[in-house]
C-alpha atoms as a PDB file:
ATOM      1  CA  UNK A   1     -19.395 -88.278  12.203  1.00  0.00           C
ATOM      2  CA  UNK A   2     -23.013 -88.965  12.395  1.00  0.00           C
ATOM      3  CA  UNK A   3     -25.489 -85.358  12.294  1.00  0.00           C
ATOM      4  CA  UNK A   4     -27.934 -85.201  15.139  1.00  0.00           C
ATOM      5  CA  UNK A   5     -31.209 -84.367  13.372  1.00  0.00           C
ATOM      6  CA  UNK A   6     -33.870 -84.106  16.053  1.00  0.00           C
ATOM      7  CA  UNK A   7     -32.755 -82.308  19.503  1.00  0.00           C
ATOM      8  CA  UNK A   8     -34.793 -84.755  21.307  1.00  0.00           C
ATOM      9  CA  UNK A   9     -31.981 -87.004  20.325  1.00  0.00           C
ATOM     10  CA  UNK A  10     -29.660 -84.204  21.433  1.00  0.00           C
ATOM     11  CA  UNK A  11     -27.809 -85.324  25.069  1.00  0.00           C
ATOM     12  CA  UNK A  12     -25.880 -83.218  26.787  1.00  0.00           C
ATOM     13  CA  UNK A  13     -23.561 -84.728  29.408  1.00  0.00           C
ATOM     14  CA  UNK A  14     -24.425 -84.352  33.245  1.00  0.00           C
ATOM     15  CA  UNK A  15     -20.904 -82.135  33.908  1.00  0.00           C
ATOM     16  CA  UNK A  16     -22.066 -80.178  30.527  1.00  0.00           C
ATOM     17  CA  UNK A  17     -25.427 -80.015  32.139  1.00  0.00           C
ATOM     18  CA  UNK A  18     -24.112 -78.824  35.062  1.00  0.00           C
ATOM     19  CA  UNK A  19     -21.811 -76.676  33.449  1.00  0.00           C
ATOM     20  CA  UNK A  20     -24.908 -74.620  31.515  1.00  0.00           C
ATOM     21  CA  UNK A  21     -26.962 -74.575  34.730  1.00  0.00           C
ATOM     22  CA  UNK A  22     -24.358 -72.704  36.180  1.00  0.00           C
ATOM     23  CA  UNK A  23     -23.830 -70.126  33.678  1.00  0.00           C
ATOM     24  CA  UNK A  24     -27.765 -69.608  33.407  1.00  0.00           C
ATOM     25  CA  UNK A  25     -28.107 -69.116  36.987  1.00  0.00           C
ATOM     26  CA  UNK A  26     -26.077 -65.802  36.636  1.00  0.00           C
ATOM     27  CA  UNK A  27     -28.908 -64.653  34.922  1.00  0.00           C
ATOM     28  CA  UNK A  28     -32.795 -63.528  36.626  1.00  0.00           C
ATOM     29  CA  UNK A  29     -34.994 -66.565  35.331  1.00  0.00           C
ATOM     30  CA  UNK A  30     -36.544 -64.264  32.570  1.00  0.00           C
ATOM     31  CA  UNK A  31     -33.231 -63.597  31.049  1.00  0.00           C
ATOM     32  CA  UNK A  32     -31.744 -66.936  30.716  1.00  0.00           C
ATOM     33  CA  UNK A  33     -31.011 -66.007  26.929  1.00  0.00           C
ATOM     34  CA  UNK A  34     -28.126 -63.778  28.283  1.00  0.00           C
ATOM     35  CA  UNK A  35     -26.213 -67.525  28.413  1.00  0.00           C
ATOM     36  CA  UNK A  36     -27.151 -68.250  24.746  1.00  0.00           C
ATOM     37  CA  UNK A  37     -22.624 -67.477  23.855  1.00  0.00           C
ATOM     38  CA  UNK A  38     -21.452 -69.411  26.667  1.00  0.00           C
ATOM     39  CA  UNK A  39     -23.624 -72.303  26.166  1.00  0.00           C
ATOM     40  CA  UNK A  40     -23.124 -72.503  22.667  1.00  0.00           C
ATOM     41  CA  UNK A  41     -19.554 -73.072  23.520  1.00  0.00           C
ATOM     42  CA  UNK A  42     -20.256 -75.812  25.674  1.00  0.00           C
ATOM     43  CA  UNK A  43     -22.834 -77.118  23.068  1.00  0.00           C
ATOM     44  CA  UNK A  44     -19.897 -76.877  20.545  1.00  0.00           C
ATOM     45  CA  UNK A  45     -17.508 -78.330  22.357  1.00  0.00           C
ATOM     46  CA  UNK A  46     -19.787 -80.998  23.063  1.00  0.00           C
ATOM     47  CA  UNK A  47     -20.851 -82.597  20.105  1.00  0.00           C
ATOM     48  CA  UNK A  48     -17.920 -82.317  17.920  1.00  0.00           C
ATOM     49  CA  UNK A  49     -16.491 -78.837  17.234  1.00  0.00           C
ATOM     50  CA  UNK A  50     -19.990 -77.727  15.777  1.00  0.00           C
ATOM     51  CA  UNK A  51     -23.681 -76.557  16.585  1.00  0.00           C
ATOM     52  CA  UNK A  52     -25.835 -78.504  14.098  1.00  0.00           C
ATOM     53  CA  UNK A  53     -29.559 -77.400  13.438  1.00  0.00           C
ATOM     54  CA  UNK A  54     -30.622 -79.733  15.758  1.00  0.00           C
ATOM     55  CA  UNK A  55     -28.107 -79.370  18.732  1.00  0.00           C
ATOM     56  CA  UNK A  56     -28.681 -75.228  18.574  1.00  0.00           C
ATOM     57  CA  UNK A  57     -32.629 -76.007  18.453  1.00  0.00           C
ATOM     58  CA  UNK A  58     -31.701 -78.110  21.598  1.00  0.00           C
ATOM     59  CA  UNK A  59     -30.336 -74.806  22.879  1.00  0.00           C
ATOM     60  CA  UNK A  60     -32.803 -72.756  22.063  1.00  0.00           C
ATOM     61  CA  UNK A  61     -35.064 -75.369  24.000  1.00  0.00           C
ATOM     62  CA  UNK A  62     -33.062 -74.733  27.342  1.00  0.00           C
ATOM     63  CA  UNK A  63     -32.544 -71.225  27.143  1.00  0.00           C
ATOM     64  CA  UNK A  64     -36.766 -70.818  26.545  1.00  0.00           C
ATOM     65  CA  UNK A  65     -35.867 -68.942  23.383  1.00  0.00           C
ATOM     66  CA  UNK A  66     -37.074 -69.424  19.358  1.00  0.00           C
ATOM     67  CA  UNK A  67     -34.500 -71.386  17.498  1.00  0.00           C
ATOM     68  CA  UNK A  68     -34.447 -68.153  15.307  1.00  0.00           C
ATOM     69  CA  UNK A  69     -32.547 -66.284  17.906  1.00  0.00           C
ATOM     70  CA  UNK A  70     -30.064 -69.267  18.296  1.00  0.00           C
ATOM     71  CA  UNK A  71     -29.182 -69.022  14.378  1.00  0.00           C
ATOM     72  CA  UNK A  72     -28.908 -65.594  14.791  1.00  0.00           C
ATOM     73  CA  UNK A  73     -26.055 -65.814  17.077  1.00  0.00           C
ATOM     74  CA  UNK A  74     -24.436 -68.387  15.686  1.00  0.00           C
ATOM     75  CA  UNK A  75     -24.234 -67.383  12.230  1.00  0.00           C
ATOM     76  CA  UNK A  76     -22.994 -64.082  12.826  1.00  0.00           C
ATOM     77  CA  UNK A  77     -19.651 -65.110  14.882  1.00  0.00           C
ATOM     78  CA  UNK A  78     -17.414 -67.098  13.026  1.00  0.00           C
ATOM     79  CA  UNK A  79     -16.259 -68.972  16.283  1.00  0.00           C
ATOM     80  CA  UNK A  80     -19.366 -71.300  16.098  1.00  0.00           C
ATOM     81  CA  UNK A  81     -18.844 -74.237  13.518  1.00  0.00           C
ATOM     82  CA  UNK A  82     -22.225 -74.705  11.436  1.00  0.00           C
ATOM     83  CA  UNK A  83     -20.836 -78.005   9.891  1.00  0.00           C
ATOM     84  CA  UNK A  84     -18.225 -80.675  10.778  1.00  0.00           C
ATOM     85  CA  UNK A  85     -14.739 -79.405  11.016  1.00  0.00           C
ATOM     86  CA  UNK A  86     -11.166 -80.669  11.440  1.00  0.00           C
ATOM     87  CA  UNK A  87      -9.324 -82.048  14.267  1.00  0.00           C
ATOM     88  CA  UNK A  88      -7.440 -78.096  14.056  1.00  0.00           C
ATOM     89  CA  UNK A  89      -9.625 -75.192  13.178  1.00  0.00           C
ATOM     90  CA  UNK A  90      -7.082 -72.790  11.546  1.00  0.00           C
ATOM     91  CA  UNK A  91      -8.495 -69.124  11.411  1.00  0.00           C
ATOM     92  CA  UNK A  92      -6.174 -67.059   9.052  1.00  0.00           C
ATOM     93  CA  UNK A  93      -7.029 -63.112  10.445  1.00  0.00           C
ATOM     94  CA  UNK A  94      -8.065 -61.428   7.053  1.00  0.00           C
ATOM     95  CA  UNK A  95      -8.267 -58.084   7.838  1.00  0.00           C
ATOM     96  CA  UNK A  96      -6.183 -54.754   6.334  1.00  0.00           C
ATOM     97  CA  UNK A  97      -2.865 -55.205   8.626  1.00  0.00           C
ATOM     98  CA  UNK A  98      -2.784 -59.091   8.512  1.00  0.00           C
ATOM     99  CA  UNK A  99      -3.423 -58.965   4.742  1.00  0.00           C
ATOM    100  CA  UNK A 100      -0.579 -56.096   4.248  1.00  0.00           C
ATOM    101  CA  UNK A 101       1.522 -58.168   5.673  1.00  0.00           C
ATOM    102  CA  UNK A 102       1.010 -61.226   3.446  1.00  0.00           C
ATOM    103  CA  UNK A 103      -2.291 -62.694   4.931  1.00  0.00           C
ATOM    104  CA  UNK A 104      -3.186 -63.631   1.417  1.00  0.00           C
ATOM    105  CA  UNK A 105      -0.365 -65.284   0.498  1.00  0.00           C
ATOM    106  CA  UNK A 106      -0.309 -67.252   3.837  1.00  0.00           C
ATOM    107  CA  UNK A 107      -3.495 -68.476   3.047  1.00  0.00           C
ATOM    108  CA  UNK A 108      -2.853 -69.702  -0.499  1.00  0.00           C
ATOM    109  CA  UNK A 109       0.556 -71.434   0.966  1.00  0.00           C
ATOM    110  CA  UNK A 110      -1.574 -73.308   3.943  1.00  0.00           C
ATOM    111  CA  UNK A 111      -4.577 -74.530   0.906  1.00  0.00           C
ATOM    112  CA  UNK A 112      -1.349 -75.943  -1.048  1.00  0.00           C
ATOM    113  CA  UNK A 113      -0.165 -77.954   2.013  1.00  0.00           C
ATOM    114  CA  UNK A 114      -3.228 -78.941   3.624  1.00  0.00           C
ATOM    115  CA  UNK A 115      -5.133 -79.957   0.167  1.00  0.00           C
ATOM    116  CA  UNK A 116      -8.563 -77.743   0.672  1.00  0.00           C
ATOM    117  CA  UNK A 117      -9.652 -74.081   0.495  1.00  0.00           C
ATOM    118  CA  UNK A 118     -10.675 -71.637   2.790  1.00  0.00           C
ATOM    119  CA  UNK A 119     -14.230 -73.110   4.331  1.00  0.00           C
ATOM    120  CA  UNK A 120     -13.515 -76.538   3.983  1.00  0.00           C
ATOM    121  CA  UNK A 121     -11.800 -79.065   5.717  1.00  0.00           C
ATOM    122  CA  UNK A 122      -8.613 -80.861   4.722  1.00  0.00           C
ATOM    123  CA  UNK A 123      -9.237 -84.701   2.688  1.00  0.00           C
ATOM    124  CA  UNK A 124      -7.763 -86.457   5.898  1.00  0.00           C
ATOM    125  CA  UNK A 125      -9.909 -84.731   8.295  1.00  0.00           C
ATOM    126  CA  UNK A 126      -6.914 -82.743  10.409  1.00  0.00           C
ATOM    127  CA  UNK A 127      -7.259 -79.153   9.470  1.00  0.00           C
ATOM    128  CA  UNK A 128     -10.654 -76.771   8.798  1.00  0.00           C
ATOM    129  CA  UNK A 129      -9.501 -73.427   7.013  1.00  0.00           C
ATOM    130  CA  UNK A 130     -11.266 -70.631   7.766  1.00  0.00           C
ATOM    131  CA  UNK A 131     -10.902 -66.740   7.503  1.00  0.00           C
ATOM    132  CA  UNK A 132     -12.347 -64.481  10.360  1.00  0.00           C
ATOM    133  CA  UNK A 133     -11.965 -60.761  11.334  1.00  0.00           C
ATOM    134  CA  UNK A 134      -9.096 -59.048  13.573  1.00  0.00           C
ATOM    135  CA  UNK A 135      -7.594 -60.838  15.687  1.00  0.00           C
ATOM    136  CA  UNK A 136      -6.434 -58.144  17.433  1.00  0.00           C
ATOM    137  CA  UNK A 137      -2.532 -58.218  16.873  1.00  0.00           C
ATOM    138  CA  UNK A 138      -2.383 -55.894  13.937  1.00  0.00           C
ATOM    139  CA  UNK A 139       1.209 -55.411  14.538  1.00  0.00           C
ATOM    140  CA  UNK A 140       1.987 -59.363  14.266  1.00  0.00           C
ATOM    141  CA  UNK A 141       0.539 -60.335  11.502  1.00  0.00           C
ATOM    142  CA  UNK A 142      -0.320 -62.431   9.549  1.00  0.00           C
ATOM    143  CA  UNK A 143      -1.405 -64.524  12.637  1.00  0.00           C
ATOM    144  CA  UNK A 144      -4.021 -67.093  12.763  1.00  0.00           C
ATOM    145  CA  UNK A 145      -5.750 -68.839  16.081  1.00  0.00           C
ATOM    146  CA  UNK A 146      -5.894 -72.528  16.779  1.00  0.00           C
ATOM    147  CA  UNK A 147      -9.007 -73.033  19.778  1.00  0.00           C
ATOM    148  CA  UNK A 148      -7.344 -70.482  22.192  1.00  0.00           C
ATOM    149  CA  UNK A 149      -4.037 -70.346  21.546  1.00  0.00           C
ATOM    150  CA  UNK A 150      -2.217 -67.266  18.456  1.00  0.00           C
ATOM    151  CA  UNK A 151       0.249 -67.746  16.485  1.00  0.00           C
ATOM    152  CA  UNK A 152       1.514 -64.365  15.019  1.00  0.00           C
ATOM    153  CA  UNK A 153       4.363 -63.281  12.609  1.00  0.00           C
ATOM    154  CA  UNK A 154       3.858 -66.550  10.409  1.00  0.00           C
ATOM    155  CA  UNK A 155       5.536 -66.863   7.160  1.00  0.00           C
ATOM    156  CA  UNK A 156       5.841 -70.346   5.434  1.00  0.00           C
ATOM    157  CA  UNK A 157       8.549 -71.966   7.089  1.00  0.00           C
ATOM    158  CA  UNK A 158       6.691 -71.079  10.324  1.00  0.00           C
ATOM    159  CA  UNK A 159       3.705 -71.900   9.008  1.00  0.00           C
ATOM    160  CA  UNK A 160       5.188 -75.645   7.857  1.00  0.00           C
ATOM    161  CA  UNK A 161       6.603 -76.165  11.021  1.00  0.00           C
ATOM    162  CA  UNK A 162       3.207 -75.528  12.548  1.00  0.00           C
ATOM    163  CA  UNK A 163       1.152 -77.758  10.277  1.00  0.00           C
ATOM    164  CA  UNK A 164       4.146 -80.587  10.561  1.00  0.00           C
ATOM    165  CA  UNK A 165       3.663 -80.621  14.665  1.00  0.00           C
ATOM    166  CA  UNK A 166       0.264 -80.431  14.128  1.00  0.00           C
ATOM    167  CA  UNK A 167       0.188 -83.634  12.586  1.00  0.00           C
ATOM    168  CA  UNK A 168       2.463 -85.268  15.145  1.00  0.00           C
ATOM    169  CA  UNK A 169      -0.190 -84.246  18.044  1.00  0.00           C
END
Protein backbone atom coordinates (compact mmCIF):
# COMPACT_ATOMS: atom_id res chain seq x y z
CA UNK A 1 0.00 0.00 0.00
CA UNK A 2 1.42 3.23 -1.07
CA UNK A 3 1.12 6.37 1.97
CA UNK A 4 -0.47 9.51 0.66
CA UNK A 5 1.95 12.21 1.83
CA UNK A 6 0.54 15.52 0.66
CA UNK A 7 -3.47 15.95 0.92
CA UNK A 8 -3.38 17.77 -2.25
CA UNK A 9 -2.76 14.34 -3.57
CA UNK A 10 -5.58 13.20 -1.29
CA UNK A 11 -8.97 12.30 -3.65
CA UNK A 12 -11.92 11.54 -2.29
CA UNK A 13 -14.47 9.80 -4.53
CA UNK A 14 -17.57 11.83 -5.90
CA UNK A 15 -20.24 9.31 -3.83
CA UNK A 16 -17.63 9.86 -0.76
CA UNK A 17 -17.82 13.48 -1.63
CA UNK A 18 -21.24 13.42 -1.67
CA UNK A 19 -21.49 11.34 1.18
CA UNK A 20 -19.44 14.13 3.54
CA UNK A 21 -21.44 16.99 2.01
CA UNK A 22 -24.32 15.47 3.34
CA UNK A 23 -23.31 14.87 6.77
CA UNK A 24 -21.81 18.55 6.96
CA UNK A 25 -24.93 20.04 5.85
CA UNK A 26 -26.58 18.87 9.18
CA UNK A 27 -24.48 21.26 10.66
CA UNK A 28 -24.91 25.63 10.55
CA UNK A 29 -21.89 26.54 8.15
CA UNK A 30 -19.79 27.71 11.23
CA UNK A 31 -19.95 24.36 12.81
CA UNK A 32 -19.01 22.08 10.10
CA UNK A 33 -16.37 20.50 12.62
CA UNK A 34 -19.41 18.78 14.34
CA UNK A 35 -18.87 16.14 11.11
CA UNK A 36 -15.12 15.75 11.92
CA UNK A 37 -16.31 11.49 13.45
CA UNK A 38 -18.45 10.77 10.63
CA UNK A 39 -16.17 11.92 8.02
CA UNK A 40 -13.29 10.38 9.38
CA UNK A 41 -15.13 7.19 8.86
CA UNK A 42 -15.72 7.81 5.41
CA UNK A 43 -12.07 9.11 5.08
CA UNK A 44 -11.08 5.71 6.67
CA UNK A 45 -12.99 3.68 4.83
CA UNK A 46 -11.78 5.35 1.90
CA UNK A 47 -8.28 5.07 1.61
CA UNK A 48 -7.60 1.78 3.09
CA UNK A 49 -8.80 1.10 6.65
CA UNK A 50 -6.66 4.17 7.92
CA UNK A 51 -6.41 8.11 8.25
CA UNK A 52 -2.78 8.89 7.34
CA UNK A 53 -1.24 12.40 8.24
CA UNK A 54 -1.99 13.50 5.05
CA UNK A 55 -5.59 12.15 4.36
CA UNK A 56 -6.75 13.64 8.10
CA UNK A 57 -4.90 17.06 7.05
CA UNK A 58 -7.17 16.62 3.92
CA UNK A 59 -9.97 16.54 6.49
CA UNK A 60 -9.10 19.08 8.43
CA UNK A 61 -8.98 21.11 5.03
CA UNK A 62 -12.81 20.40 4.38
CA UNK A 63 -14.10 20.72 7.68
CA UNK A 64 -12.18 24.54 7.87
CA UNK A 65 -10.48 23.23 10.99
CA UNK A 66 -6.42 23.03 12.14
CA UNK A 67 -5.07 19.63 11.43
CA UNK A 68 -4.38 19.72 15.27
CA UNK A 69 -7.99 19.19 16.04
CA UNK A 70 -8.16 16.28 13.44
CA UNK A 71 -5.22 14.37 15.42
CA UNK A 72 -6.91 15.07 18.35
CA UNK A 73 -9.84 13.06 17.47
CA UNK A 74 -8.32 10.53 15.91
CA UNK A 75 -5.80 9.56 18.30
CA UNK A 76 -7.96 9.40 21.15
CA UNK A 77 -10.59 6.67 19.68
CA UNK A 78 -9.11 3.57 18.91
CA UNK A 79 -11.64 3.01 15.96
CA UNK A 80 -9.49 5.26 13.63
CA UNK A 81 -6.41 3.30 12.13
CA UNK A 82 -3.21 5.69 12.25
CA UNK A 83 -1.21 3.15 10.08
CA UNK A 84 -1.97 0.35 7.56
CA UNK A 85 -3.92 -2.49 8.96
CA UNK A 86 -5.14 -5.98 8.00
CA UNK A 87 -7.74 -7.18 5.75
CA UNK A 88 -9.69 -8.02 9.58
CA UNK A 89 -9.18 -5.55 12.35
CA UNK A 90 -9.60 -7.80 15.46
CA UNK A 91 -10.28 -5.64 18.67
CA UNK A 92 -9.87 -7.98 21.77
CA UNK A 93 -12.18 -5.82 24.64
CA UNK A 94 -9.50 -5.46 27.49
CA UNK A 95 -11.31 -4.23 30.15
CA UNK A 96 -12.00 -5.79 33.99
CA UNK A 97 -15.02 -8.28 32.95
CA UNK A 98 -13.55 -9.34 29.51
CA UNK A 99 -10.13 -9.83 31.16
CA UNK A 100 -11.80 -11.91 34.24
CA UNK A 101 -13.04 -13.93 31.98
CA UNK A 102 -9.84 -14.86 30.12
CA UNK A 103 -9.36 -11.73 27.84
CA UNK A 104 -5.68 -12.17 28.39
CA UNK A 105 -5.34 -15.45 27.58
CA UNK A 106 -7.51 -14.99 24.40
CA UNK A 107 -5.21 -12.58 23.31
CA UNK A 108 -1.97 -14.52 23.78
CA UNK A 109 -3.85 -17.66 21.94
CA UNK A 110 -4.94 -15.26 18.78
CA UNK A 111 -0.79 -13.69 18.66
CA UNK A 112 0.21 -17.59 18.55
CA UNK A 113 -2.12 -18.27 15.56
CA UNK A 114 -2.01 -15.20 13.68
CA UNK A 115 2.02 -14.71 14.04
CA UNK A 116 2.05 -10.86 15.47
CA UNK A 117 1.28 -9.01 18.73
CA UNK A 118 -1.19 -6.79 19.85
CA UNK A 119 -0.66 -3.41 17.51
CA UNK A 120 0.61 -5.01 14.65
CA UNK A 121 -0.59 -6.69 11.81
CA UNK A 122 -0.27 -10.37 10.94
CA UNK A 123 3.09 -11.33 8.28
CA UNK A 124 0.44 -12.17 5.49
CA UNK A 125 -1.45 -9.06 5.81
CA UNK A 126 -5.08 -10.71 7.00
CA UNK A 127 -5.45 -9.80 10.60
CA UNK A 128 -4.48 -6.28 12.68
CA UNK A 129 -4.59 -7.06 16.57
CA UNK A 130 -5.60 -4.53 18.58
CA UNK A 131 -6.91 -4.00 22.23
CA UNK A 132 -9.64 -1.27 22.91
CA UNK A 133 -11.97 -0.43 25.88
CA UNK A 134 -15.56 -2.00 26.76
CA UNK A 135 -17.28 -3.19 24.41
CA UNK A 136 -20.18 -3.09 26.21
CA UNK A 137 -21.11 -6.88 26.77
CA UNK A 138 -19.50 -7.32 30.12
CA UNK A 139 -21.51 -10.35 30.67
CA UNK A 140 -20.14 -12.11 27.30
CA UNK A 141 -16.88 -11.82 27.46
CA UNK A 142 -14.14 -12.12 26.31
CA UNK A 143 -15.62 -10.71 23.01
CA UNK A 144 -13.83 -8.88 20.38
CA UNK A 145 -15.40 -6.73 17.23
CA UNK A 146 -14.61 -7.29 13.60
CA UNK A 147 -15.84 -3.65 11.55
CA UNK A 148 -19.44 -3.85 12.99
CA UNK A 149 -20.16 -7.06 13.72
CA UNK A 150 -19.31 -8.91 17.99
CA UNK A 151 -18.36 -11.88 18.64
CA UNK A 152 -18.79 -12.66 22.44
CA UNK A 153 -18.18 -15.74 24.72
CA UNK A 154 -14.92 -16.72 22.66
CA UNK A 155 -12.65 -19.31 23.93
CA UNK A 156 -10.02 -20.95 21.56
CA UNK A 157 -11.86 -23.36 19.67
CA UNK A 158 -14.26 -20.47 18.91
CA UNK A 159 -11.73 -18.30 18.43
CA UNK A 160 -9.94 -20.92 15.70
CA UNK A 161 -12.98 -21.42 14.03
CA UNK A 162 -13.26 -17.67 13.61
CA UNK A 163 -9.75 -16.99 12.36
CA UNK A 164 -10.08 -20.36 10.00
CA UNK A 165 -13.40 -18.71 8.18
CA UNK A 166 -11.75 -15.68 8.23
CA UNK A 167 -9.24 -16.85 6.00
CA UNK A 168 -11.68 -18.59 3.67
CA UNK A 169 -13.56 -15.03 3.09
Amino acid sequence: MVEIKDKADVKFSEAAQKEIERYISHYPADRKKSALLPVLHIAQAEFGGWVSPAVQDKVAEILGIEPIEVYEVSTFYTMFNLKPVGKHVLEVCRTGPCMLRGADQLIEHIENRIGCKVGETSPDGMFTLKTVECLAACGMGPMLQIQEKYYENLDTESMDKLLDDLRKQ
